[in-house]
PDB file of N, CA and C in Angstrom:
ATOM      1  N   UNK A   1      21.505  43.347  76.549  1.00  0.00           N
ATOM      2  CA  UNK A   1      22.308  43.992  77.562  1.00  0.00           C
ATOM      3  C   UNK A   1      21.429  44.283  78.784  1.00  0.00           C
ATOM      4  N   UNK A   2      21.601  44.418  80.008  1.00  0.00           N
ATOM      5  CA  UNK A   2      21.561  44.243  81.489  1.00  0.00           C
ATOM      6  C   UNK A   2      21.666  45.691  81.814  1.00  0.00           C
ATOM      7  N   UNK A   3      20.966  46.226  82.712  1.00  0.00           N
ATOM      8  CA  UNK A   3      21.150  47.754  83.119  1.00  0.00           C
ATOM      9  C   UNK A   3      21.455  47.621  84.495  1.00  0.00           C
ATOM     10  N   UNK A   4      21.649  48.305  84.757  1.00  0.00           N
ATOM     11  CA  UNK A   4      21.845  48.437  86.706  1.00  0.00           C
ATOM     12  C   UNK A   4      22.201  50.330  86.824  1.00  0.00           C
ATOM     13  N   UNK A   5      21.195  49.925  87.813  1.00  0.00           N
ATOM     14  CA  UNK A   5      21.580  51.806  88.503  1.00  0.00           C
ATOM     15  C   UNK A   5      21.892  51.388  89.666  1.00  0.00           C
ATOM     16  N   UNK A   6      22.650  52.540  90.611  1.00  0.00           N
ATOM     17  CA  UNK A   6      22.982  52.445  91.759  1.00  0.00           C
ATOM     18  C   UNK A   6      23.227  53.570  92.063  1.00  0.00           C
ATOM     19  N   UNK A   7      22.418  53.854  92.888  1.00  0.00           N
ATOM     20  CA  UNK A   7      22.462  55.022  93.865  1.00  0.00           C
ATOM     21  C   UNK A   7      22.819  54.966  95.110  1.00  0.00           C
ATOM     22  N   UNK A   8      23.868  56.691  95.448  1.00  0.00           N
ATOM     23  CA  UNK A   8      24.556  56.618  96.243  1.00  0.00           C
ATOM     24  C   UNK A   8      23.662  57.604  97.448  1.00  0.00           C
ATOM     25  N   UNK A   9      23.498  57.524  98.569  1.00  0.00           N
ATOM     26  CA  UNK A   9      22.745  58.437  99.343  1.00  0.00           C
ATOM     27  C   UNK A   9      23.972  58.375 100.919  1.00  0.00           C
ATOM     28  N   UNK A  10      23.920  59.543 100.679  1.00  0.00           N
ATOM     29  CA  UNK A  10      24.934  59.761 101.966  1.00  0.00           C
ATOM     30  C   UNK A  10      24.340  60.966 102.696  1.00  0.00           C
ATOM     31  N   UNK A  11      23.402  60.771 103.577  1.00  0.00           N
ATOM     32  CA  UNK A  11      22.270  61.806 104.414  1.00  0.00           C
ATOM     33  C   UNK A  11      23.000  62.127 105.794  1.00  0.00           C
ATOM     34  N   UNK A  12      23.722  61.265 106.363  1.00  0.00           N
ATOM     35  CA  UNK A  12      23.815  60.971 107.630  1.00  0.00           C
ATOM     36  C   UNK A  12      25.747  61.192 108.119  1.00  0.00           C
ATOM     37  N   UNK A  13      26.753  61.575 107.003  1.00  0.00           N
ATOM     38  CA  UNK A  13      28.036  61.433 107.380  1.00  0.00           C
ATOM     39  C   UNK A  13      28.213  62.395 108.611  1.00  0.00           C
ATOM     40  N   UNK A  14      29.488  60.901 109.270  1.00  0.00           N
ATOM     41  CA  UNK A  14      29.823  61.725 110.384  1.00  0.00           C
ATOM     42  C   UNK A  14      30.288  63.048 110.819  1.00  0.00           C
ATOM     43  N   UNK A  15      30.315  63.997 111.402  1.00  0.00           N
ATOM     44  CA  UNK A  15      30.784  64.981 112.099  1.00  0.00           C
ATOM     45  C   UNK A  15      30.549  65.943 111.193  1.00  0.00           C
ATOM     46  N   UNK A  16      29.117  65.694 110.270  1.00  0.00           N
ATOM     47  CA  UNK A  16      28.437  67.221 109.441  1.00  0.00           C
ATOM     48  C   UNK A  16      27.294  66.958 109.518  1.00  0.00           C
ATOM     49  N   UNK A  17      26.429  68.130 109.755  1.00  0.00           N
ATOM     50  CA  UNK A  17      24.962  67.913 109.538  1.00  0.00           C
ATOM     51  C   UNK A  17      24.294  67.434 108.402  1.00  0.00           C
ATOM     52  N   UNK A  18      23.119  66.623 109.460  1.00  0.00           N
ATOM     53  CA  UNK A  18      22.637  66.147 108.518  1.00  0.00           C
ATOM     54  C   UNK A  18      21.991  66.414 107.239  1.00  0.00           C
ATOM     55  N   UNK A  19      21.672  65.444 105.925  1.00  0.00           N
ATOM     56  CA  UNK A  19      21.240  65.841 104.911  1.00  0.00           C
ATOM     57  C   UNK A  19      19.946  65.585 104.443  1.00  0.00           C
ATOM     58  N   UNK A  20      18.701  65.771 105.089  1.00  0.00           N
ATOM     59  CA  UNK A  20      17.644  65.131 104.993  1.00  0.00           C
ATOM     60  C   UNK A  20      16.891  65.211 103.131  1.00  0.00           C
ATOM     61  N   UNK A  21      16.967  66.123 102.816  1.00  0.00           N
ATOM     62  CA  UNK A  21      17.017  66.207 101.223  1.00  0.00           C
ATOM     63  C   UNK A  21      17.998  65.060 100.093  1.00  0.00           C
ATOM     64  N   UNK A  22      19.100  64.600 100.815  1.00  0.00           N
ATOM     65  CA  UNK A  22      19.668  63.843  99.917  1.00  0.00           C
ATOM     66  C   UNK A  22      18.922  62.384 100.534  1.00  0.00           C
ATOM     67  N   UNK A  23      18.240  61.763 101.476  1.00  0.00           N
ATOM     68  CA  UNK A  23      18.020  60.961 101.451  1.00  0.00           C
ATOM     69  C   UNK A  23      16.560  61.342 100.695  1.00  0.00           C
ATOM     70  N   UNK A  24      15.774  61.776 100.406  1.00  0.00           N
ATOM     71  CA  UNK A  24      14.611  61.987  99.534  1.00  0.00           C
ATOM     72  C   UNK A  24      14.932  62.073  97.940  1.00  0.00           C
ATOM     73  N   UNK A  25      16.011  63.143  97.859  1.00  0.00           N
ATOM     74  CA  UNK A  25      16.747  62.940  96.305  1.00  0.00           C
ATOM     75  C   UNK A  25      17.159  61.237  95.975  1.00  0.00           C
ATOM     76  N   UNK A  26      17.478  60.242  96.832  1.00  0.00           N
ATOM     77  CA  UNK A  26      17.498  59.076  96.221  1.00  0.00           C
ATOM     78  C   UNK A  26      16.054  58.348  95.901  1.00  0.00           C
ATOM     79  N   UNK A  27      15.210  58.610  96.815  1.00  0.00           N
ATOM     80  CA  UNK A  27      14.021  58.280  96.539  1.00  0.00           C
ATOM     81  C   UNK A  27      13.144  59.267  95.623  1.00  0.00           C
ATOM     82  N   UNK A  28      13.456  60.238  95.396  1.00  0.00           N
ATOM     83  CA  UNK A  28      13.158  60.689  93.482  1.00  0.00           C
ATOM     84  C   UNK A  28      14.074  60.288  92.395  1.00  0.00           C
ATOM     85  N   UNK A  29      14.783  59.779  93.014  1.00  0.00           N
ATOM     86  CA  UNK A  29      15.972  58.957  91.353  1.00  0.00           C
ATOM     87  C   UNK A  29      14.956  57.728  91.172  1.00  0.00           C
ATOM     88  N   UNK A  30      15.043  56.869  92.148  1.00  0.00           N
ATOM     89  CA  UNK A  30      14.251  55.851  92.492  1.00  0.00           C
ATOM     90  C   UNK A  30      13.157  55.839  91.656  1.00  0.00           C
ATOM     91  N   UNK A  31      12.496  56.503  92.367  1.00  0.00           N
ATOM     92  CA  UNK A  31      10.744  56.848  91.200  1.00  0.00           C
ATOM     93  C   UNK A  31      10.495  57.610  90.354  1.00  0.00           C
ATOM     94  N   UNK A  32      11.937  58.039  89.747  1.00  0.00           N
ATOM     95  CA  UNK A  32      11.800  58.596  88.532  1.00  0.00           C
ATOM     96  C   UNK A  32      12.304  57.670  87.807  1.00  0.00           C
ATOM     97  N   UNK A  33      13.561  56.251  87.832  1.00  0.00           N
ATOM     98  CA  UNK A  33      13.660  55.807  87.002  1.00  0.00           C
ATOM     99  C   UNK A  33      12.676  54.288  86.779  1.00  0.00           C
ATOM    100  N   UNK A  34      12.159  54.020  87.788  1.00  0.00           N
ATOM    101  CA  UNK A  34      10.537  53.201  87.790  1.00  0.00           C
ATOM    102  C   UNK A  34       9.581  53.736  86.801  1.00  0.00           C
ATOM    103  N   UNK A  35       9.856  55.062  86.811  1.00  0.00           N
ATOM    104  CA  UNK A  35       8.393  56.112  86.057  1.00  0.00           C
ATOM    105  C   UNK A  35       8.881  55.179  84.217  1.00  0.00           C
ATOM    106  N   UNK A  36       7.451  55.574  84.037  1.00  0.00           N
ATOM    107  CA  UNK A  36       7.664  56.036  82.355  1.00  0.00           C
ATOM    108  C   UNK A  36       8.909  56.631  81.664  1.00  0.00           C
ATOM    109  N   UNK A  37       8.542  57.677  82.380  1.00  0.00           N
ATOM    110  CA  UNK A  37       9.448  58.784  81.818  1.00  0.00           C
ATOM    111  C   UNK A  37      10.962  58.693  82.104  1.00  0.00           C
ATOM    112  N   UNK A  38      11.467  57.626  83.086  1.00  0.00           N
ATOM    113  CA  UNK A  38      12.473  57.276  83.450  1.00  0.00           C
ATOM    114  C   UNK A  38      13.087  55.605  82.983  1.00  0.00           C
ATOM    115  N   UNK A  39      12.386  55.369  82.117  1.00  0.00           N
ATOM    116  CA  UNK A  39      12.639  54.265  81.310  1.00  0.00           C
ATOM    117  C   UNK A  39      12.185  52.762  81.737  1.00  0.00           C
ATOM    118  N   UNK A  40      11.263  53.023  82.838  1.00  0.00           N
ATOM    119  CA  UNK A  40      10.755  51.825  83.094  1.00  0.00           C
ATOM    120  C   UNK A  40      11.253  50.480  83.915  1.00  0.00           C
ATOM    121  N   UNK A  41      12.605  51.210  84.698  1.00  0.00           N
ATOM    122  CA  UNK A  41      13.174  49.999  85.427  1.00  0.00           C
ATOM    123  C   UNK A  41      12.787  49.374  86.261  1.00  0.00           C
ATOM    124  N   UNK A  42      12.875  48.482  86.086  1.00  0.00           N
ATOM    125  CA  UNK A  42      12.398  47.146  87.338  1.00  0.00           C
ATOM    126  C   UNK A  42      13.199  47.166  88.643  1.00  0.00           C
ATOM    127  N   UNK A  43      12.587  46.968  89.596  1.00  0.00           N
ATOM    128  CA  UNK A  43      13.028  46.919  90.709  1.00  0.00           C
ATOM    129  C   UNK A  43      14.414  46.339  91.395  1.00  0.00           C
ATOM    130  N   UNK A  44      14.326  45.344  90.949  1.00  0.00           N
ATOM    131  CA  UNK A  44      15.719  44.577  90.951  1.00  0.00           C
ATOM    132  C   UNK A  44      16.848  45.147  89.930  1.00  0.00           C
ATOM    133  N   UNK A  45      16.424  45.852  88.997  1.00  0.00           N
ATOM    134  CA  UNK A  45      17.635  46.485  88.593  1.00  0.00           C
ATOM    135  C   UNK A  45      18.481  47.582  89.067  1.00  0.00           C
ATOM    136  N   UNK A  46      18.061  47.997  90.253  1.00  0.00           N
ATOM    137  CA  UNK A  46      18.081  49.347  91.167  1.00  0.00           C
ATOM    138  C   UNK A  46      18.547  48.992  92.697  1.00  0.00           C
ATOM    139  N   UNK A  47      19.628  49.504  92.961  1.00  0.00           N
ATOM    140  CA  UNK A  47      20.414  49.729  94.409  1.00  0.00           C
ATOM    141  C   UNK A  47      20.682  50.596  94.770  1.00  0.00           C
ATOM    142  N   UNK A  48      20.497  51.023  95.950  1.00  0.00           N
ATOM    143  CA  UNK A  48      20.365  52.303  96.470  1.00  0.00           C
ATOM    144  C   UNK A  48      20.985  51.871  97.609  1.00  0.00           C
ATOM    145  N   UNK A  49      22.414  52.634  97.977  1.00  0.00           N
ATOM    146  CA  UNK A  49      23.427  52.637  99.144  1.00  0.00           C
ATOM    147  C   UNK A  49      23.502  53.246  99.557  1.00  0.00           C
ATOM    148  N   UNK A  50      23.211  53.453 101.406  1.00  0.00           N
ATOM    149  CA  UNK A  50      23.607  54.469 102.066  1.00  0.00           C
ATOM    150  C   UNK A  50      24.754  54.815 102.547  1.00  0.00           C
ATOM    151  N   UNK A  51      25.818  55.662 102.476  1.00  0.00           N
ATOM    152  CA  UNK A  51      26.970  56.067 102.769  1.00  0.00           C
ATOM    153  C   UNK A  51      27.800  54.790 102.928  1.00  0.00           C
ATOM    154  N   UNK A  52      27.822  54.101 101.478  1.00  0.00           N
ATOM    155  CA  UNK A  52      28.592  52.982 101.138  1.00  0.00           C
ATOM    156  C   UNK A  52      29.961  52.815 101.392  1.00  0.00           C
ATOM    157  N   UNK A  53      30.972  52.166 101.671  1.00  0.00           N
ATOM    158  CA  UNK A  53      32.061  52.466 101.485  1.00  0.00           C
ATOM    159  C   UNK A  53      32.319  52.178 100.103  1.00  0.00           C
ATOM    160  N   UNK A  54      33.940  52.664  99.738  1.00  0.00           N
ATOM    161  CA  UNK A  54      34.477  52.922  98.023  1.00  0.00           C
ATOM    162  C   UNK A  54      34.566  51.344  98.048  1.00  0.00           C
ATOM    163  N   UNK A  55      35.042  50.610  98.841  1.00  0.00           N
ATOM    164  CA  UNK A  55      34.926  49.151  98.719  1.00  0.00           C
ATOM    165  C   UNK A  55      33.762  48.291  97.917  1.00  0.00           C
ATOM    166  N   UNK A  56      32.219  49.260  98.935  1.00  0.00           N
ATOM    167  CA  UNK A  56      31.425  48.348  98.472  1.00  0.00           C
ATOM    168  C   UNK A  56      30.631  48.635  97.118  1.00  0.00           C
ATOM    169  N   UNK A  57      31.143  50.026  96.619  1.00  0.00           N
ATOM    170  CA  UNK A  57      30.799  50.409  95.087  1.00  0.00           C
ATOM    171  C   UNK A  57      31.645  49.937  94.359  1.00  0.00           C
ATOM    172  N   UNK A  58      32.807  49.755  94.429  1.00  0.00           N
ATOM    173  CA  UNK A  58      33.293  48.897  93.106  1.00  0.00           C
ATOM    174  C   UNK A  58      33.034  47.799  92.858  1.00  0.00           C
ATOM    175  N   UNK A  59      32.613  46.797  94.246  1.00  0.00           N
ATOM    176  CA  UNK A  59      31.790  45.577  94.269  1.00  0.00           C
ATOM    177  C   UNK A  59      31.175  45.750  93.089  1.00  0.00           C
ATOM    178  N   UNK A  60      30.045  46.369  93.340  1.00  0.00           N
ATOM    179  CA  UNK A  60      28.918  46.668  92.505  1.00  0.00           C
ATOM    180  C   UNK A  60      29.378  47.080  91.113  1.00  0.00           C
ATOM    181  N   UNK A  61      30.103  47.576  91.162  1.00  0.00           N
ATOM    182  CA  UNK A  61      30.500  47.865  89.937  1.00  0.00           C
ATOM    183  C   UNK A  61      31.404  46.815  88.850  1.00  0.00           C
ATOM    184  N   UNK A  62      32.023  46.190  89.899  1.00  0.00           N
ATOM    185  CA  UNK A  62      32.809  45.149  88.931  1.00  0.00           C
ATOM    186  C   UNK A  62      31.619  44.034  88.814  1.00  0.00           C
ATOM    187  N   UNK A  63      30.472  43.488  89.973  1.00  0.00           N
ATOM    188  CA  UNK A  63      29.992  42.674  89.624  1.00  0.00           C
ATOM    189  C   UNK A  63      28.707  43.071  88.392  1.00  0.00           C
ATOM    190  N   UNK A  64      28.430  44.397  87.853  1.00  0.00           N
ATOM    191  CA  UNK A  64      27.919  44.581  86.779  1.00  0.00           C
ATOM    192  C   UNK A  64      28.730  45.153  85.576  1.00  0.00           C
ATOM    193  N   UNK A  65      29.925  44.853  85.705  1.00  0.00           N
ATOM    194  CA  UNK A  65      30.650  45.682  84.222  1.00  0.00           C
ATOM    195  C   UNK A  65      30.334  45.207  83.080  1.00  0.00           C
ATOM    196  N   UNK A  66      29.950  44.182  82.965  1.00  0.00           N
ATOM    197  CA  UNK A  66      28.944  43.771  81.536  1.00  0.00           C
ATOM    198  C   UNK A  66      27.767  44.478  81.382  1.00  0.00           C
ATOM    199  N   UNK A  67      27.289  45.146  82.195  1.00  0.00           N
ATOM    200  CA  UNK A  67      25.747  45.807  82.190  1.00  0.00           C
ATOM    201  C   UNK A  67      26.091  47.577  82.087  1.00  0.00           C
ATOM    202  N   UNK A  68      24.630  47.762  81.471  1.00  0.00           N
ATOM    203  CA  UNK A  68      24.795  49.525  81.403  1.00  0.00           C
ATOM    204  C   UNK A  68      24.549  49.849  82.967  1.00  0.00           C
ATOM    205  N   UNK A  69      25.212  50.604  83.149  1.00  0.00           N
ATOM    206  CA  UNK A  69      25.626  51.259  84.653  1.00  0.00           C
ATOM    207  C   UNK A  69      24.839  52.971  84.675  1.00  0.00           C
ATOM    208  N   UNK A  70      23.963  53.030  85.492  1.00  0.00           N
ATOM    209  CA  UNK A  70      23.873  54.548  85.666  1.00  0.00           C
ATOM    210  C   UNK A  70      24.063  54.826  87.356  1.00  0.00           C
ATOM    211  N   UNK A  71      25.071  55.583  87.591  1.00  0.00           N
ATOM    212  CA  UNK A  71      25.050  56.026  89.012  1.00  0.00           C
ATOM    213  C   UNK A  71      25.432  57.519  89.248  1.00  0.00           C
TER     214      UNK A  71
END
């Protein structure tokens, strides 16, 4: 079985201040699930979207529904 994470980072939405902590919280998901202790994922198994539309996450999602999904 196939893993895929995908992370969602939305730092920047319009007409609210910004979120400079949630764009760093994706980059500690990031290098925590690279770490050891985060199971060792490979790079290519990992996507990280900035204020994606719902369009382009189900993409992602239907094109891994055979795979374990963490988002």
């Amino acid at each position: 079985m196939n893993r895929f994470a995908l992370i969602i980072e939305a730092s920047d939405v319009e007409g609210q201040t910004a979120l400079p902590g949630a764009k760093q919280d994706a980059i500690n998901w990031y290098n925590f699930l690279t770490s050891n202790a985060g199971g060792s994922w490979q790079k290519d198994e990992i996507k990280i979207l900035n204020k994606p539309s719902r369009t382009l996450v189900a993409c992602h999602l239907v094109d891994h529904r055979q795979d374990y999904c963490f988002v």
